[in-house]
PDB file of N, CA and C in Angstrom:
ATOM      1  N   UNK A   1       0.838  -1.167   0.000  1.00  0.00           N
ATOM      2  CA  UNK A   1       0.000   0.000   0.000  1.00  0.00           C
ATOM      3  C   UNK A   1       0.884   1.231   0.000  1.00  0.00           C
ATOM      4  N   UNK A   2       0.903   2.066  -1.040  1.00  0.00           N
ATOM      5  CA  UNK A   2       1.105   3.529  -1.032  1.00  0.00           C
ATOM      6  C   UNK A   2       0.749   4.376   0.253  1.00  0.00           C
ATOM      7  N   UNK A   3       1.947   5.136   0.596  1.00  0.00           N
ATOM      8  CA  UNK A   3       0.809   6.269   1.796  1.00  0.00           C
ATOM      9  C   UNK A   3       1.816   7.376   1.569  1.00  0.00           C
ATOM     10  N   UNK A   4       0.876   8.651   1.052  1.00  0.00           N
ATOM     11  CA  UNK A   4       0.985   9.848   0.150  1.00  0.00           C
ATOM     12  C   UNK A   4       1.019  10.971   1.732  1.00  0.00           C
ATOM     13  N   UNK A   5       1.881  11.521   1.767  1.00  0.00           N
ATOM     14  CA  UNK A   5       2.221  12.117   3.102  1.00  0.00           C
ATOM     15  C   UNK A   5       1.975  11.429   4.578  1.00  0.00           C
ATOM     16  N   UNK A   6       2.290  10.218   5.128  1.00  0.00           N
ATOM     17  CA  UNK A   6       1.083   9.943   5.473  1.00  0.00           C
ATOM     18  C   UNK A   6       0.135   9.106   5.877  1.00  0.00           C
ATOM     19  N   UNK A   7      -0.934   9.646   5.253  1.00  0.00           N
ATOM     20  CA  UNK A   7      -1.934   9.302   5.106  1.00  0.00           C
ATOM     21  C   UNK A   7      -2.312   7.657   4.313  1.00  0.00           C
ATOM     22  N   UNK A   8      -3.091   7.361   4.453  1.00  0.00           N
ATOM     23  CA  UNK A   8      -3.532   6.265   3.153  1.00  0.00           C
ATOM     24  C   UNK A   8      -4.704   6.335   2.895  1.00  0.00           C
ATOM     25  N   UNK A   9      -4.779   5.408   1.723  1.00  0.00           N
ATOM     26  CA  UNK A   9      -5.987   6.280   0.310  1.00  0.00           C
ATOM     27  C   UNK A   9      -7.469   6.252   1.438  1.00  0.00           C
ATOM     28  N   UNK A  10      -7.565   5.242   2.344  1.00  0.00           N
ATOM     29  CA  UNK A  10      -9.402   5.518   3.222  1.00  0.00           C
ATOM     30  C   UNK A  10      -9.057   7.440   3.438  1.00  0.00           C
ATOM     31  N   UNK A  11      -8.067   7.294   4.260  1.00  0.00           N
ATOM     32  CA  UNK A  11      -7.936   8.554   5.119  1.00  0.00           C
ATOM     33  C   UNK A  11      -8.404   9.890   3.971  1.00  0.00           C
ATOM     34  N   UNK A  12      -7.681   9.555   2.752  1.00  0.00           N
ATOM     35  CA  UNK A  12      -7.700  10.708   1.770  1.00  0.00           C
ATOM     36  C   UNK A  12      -8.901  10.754   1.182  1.00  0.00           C
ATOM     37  N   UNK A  13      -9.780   9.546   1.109  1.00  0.00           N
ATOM     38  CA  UNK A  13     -11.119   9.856   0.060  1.00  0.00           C
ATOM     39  C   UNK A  13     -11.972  10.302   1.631  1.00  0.00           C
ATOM     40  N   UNK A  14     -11.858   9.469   3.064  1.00  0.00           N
ATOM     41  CA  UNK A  14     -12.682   9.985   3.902  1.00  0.00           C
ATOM     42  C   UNK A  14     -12.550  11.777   3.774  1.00  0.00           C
ATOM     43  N   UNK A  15     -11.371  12.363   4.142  1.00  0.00           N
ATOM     44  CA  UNK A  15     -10.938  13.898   4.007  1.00  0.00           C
ATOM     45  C   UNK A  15     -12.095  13.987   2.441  1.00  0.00           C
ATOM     46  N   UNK A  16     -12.388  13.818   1.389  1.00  0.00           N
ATOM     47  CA  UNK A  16     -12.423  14.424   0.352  1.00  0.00           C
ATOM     48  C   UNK A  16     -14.237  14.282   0.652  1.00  0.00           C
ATOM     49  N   UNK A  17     -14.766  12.992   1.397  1.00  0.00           N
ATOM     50  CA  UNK A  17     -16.259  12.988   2.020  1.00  0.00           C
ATOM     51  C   UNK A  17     -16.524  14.420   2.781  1.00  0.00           C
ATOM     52  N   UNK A  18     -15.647  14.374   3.769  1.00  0.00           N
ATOM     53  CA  UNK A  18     -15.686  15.436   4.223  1.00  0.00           C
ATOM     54  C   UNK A  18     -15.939  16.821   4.242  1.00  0.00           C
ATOM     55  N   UNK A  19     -15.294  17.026   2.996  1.00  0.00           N
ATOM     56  CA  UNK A  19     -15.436  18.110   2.974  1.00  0.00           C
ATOM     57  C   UNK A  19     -16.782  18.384   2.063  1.00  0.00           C
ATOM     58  N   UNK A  20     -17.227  17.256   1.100  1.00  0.00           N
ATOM     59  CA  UNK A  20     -18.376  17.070   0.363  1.00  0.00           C
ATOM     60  C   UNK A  20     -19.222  17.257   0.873  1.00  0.00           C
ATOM     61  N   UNK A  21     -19.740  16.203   2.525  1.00  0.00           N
ATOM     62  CA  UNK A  21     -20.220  16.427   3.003  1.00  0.00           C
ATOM     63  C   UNK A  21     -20.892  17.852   3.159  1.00  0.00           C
ATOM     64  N   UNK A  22     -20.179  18.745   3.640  1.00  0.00           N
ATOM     65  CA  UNK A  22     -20.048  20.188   4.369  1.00  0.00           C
ATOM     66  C   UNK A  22     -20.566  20.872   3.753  1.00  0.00           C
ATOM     67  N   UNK A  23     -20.441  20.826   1.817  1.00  0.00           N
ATOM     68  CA  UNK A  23     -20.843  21.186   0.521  1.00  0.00           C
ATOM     69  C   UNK A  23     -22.298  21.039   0.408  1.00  0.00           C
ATOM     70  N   UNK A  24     -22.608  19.660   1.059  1.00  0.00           N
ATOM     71  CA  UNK A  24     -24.018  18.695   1.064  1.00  0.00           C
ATOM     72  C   UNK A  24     -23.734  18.492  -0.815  1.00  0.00           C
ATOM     73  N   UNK A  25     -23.065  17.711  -0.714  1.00  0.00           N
ATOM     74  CA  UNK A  25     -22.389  16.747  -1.918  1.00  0.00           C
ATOM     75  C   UNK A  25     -21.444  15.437  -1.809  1.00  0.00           C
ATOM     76  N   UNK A  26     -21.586  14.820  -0.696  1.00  0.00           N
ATOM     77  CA  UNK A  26     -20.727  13.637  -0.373  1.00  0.00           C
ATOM     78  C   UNK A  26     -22.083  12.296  -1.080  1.00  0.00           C
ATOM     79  N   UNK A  27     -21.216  11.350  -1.907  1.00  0.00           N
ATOM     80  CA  UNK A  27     -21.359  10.814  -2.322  1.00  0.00           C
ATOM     81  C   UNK A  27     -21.744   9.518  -1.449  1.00  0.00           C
ATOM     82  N   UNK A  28     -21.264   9.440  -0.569  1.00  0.00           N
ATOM     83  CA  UNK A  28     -21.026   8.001   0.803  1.00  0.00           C
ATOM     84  C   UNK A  28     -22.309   8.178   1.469  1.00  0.00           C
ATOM     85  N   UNK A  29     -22.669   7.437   2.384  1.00  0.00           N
ATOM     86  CA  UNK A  29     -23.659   7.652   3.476  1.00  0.00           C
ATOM     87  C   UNK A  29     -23.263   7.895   5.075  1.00  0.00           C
ATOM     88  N   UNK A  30     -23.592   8.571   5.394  1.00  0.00           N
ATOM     89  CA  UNK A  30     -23.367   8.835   6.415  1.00  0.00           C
ATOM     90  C   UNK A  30     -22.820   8.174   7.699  1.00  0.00           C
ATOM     91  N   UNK A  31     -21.776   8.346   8.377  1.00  0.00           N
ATOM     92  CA  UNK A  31     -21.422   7.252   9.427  1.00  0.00           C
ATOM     93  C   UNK A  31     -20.661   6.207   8.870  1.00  0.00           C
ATOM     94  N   UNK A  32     -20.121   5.748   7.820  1.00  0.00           N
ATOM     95  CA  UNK A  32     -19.586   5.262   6.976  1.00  0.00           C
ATOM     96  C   UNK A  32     -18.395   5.201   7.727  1.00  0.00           C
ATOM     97  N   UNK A  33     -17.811   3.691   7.503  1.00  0.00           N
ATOM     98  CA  UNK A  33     -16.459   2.780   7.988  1.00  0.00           C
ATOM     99  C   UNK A  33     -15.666   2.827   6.409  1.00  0.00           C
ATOM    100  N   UNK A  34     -14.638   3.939   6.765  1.00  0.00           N
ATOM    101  CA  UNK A  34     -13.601   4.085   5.811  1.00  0.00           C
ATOM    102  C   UNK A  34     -12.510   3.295   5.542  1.00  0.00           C
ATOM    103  N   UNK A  35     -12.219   2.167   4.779  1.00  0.00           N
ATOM    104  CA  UNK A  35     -11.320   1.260   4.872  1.00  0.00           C
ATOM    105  C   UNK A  35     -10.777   0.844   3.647  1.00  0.00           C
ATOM    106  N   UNK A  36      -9.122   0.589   4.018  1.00  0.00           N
ATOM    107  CA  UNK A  36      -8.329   0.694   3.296  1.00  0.00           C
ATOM    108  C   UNK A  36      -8.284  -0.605   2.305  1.00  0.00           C
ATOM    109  N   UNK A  37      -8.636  -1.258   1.190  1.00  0.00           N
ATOM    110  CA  UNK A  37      -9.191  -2.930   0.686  1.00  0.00           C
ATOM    111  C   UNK A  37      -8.010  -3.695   0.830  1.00  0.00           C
ATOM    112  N   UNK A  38      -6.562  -2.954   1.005  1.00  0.00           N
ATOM    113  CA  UNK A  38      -5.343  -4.053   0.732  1.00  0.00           C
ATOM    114  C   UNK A  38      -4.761  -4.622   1.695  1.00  0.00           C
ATOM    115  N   UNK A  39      -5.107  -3.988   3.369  1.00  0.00           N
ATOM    116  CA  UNK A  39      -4.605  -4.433   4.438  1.00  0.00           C
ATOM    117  C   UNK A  39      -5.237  -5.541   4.787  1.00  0.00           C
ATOM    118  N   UNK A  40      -3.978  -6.209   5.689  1.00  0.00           N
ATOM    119  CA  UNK A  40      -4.646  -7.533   6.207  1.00  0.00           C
ATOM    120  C   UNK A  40      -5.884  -7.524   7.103  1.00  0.00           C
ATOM    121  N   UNK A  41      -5.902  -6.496   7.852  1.00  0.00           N
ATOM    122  CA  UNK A  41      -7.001  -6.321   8.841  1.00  0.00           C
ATOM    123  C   UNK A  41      -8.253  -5.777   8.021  1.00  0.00           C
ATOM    124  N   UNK A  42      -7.900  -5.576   6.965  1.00  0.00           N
ATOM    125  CA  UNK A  42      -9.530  -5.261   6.327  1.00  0.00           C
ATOM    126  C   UNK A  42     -10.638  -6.372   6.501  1.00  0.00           C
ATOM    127  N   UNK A  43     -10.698  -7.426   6.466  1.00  0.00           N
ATOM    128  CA  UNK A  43     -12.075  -8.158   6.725  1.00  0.00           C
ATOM    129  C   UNK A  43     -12.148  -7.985   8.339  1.00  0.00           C
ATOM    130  N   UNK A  44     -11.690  -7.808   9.134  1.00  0.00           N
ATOM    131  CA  UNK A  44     -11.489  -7.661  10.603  1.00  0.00           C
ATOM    132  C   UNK A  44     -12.682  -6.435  10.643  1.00  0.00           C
ATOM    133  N   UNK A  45     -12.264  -5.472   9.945  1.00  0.00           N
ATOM    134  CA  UNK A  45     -12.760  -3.671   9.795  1.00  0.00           C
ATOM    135  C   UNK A  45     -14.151  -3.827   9.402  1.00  0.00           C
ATOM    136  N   UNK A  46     -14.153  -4.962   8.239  1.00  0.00           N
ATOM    137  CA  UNK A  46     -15.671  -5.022   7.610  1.00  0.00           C
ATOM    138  C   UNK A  46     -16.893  -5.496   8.425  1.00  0.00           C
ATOM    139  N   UNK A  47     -16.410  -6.361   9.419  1.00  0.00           N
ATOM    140  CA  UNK A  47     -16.901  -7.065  10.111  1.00  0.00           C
ATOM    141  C   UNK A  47     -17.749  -6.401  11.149  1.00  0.00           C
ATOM    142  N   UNK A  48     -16.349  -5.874  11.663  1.00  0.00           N
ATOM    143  CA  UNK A  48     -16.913  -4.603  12.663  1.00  0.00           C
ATOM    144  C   UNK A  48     -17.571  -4.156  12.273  1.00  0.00           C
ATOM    145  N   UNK A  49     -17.256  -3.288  11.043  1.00  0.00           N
ATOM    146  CA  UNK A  49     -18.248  -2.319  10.929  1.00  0.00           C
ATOM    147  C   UNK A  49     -19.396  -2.855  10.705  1.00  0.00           C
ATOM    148  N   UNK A  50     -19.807  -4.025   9.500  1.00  0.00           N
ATOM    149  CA  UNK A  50     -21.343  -4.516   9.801  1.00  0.00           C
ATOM    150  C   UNK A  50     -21.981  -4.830  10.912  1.00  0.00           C
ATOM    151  N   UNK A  51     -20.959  -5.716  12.163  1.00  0.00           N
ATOM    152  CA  UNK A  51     -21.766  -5.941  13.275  1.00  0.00           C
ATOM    153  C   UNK A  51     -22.252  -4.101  14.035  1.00  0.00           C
ATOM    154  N   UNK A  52     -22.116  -3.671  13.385  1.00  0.00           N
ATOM    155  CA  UNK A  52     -22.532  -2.112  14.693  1.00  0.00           C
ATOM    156  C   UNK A  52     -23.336  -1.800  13.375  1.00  0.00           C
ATOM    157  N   UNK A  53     -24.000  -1.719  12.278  1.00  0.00           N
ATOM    158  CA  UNK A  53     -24.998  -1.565  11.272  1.00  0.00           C
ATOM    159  C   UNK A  53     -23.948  -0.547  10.137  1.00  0.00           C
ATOM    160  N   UNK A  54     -22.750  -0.338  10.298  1.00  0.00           N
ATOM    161  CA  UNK A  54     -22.475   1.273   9.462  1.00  0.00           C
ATOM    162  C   UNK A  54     -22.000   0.539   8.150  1.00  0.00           C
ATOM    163  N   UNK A  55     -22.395   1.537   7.257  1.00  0.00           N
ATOM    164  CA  UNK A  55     -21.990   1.387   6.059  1.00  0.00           C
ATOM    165  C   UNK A  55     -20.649   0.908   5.389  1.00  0.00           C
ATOM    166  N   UNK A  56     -19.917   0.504   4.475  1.00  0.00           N
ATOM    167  CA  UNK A  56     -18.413   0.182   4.633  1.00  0.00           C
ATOM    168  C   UNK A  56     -18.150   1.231   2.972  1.00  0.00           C
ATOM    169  N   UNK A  57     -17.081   2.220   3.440  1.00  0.00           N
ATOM    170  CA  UNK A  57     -16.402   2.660   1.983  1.00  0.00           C
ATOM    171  C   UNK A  57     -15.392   1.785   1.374  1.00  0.00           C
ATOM    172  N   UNK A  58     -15.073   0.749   0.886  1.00  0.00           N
ATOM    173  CA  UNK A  58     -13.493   0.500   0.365  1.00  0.00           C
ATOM    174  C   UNK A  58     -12.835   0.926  -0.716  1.00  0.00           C
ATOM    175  N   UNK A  59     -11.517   1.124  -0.149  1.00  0.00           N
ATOM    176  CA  UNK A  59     -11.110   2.346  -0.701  1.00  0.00           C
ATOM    177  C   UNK A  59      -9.263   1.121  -1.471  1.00  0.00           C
ATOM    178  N   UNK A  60      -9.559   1.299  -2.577  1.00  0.00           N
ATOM    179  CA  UNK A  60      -8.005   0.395  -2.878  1.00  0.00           C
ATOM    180  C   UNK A  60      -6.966   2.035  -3.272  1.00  0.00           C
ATOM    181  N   UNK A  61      -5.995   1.187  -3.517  1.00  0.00           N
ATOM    182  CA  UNK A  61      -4.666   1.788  -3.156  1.00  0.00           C
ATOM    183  C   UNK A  61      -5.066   2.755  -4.442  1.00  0.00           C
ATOM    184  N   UNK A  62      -5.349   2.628  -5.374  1.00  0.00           N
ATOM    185  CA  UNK A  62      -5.513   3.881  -6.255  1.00  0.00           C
ATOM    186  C   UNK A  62      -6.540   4.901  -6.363  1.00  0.00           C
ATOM    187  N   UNK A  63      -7.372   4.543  -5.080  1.00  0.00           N
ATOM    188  CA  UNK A  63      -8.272   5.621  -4.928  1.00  0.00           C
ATOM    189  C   UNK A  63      -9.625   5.456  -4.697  1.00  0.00           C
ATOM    190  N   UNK A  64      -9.641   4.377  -5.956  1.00  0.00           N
ATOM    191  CA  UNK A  64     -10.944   3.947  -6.453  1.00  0.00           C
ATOM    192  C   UNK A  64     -12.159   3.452  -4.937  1.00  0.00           C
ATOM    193  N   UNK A  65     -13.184   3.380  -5.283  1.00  0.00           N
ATOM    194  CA  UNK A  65     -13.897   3.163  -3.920  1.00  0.00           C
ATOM    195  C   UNK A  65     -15.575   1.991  -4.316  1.00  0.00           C
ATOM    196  N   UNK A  66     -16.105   1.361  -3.739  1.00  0.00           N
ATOM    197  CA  UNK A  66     -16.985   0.588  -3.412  1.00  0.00           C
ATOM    198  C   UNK A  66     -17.544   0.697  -1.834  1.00  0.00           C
ATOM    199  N   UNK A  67     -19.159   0.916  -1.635  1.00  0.00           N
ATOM    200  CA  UNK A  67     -19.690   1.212  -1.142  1.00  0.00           C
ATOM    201  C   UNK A  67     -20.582  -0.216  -0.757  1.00  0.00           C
ATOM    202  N   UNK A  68     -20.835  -0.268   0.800  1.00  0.00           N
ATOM    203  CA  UNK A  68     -21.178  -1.581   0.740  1.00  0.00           C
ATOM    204  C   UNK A  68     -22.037  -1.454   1.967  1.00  0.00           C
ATOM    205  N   UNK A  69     -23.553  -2.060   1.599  1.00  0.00           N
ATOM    206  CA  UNK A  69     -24.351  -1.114   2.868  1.00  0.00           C
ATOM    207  C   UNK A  69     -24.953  -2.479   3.641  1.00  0.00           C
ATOM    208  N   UNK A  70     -24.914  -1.942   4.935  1.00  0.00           N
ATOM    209  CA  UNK A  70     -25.269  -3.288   6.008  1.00  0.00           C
ATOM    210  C   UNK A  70     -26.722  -3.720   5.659  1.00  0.00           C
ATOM    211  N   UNK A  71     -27.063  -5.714   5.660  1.00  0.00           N
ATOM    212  CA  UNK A  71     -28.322  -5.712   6.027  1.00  0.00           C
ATOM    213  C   UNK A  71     -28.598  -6.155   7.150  1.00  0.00           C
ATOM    214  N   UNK A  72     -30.116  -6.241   7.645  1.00  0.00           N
ATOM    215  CA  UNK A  72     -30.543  -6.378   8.607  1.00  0.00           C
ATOM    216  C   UNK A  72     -30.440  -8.462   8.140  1.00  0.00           C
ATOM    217  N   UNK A  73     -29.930  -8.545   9.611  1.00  0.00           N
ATOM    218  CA  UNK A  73     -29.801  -9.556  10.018  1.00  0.00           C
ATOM    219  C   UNK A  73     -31.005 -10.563  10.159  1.00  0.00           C
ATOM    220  N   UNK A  74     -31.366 -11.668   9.665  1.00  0.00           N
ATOM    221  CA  UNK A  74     -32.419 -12.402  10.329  1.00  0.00           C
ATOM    222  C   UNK A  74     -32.103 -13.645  10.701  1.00  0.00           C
ATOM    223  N   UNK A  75     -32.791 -14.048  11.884  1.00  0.00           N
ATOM    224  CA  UNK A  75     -31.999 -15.627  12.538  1.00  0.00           C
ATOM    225  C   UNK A  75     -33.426 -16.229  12.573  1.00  0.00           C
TER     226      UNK A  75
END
């Protein structure tokens, strides 16, 4: 994984939500688990984040992003 001052690519597209957000132009949903697709701990991250309901951004090393939204669970 590339990291551009830094940072790495979740951190930089979350910053670029951000500021979209603020615009009321962010593309993501709200509360959204920003994560990086190439680290090992990424299914760890996904996990989490579905078990607590939040949305998942993945974000690969060139920027690019996939959006991946929790469902409701049924047992």
């Amino acid at each position: 994984m590339s990291i551009d001052n830094g940072r790495s690519p979740a951190a930089k597209v979350m910053d670029e939500a951000i500021d979209l957000a603020i615009e009321g132009h962010s593309p993501y949903p709200e509360r959204a688990a920003f994560i990086d697709s190439d680290t090992a701990s990424a299914g760890h991250e996904i996990k989490r984040a579905a078990d607590e309901g939040l949305p998942v951004v993945l974000v690969a090393e060139d920027g690019s992003t996939r959006v991946l939204m929790p469902e409701a669970a049924t047992r």
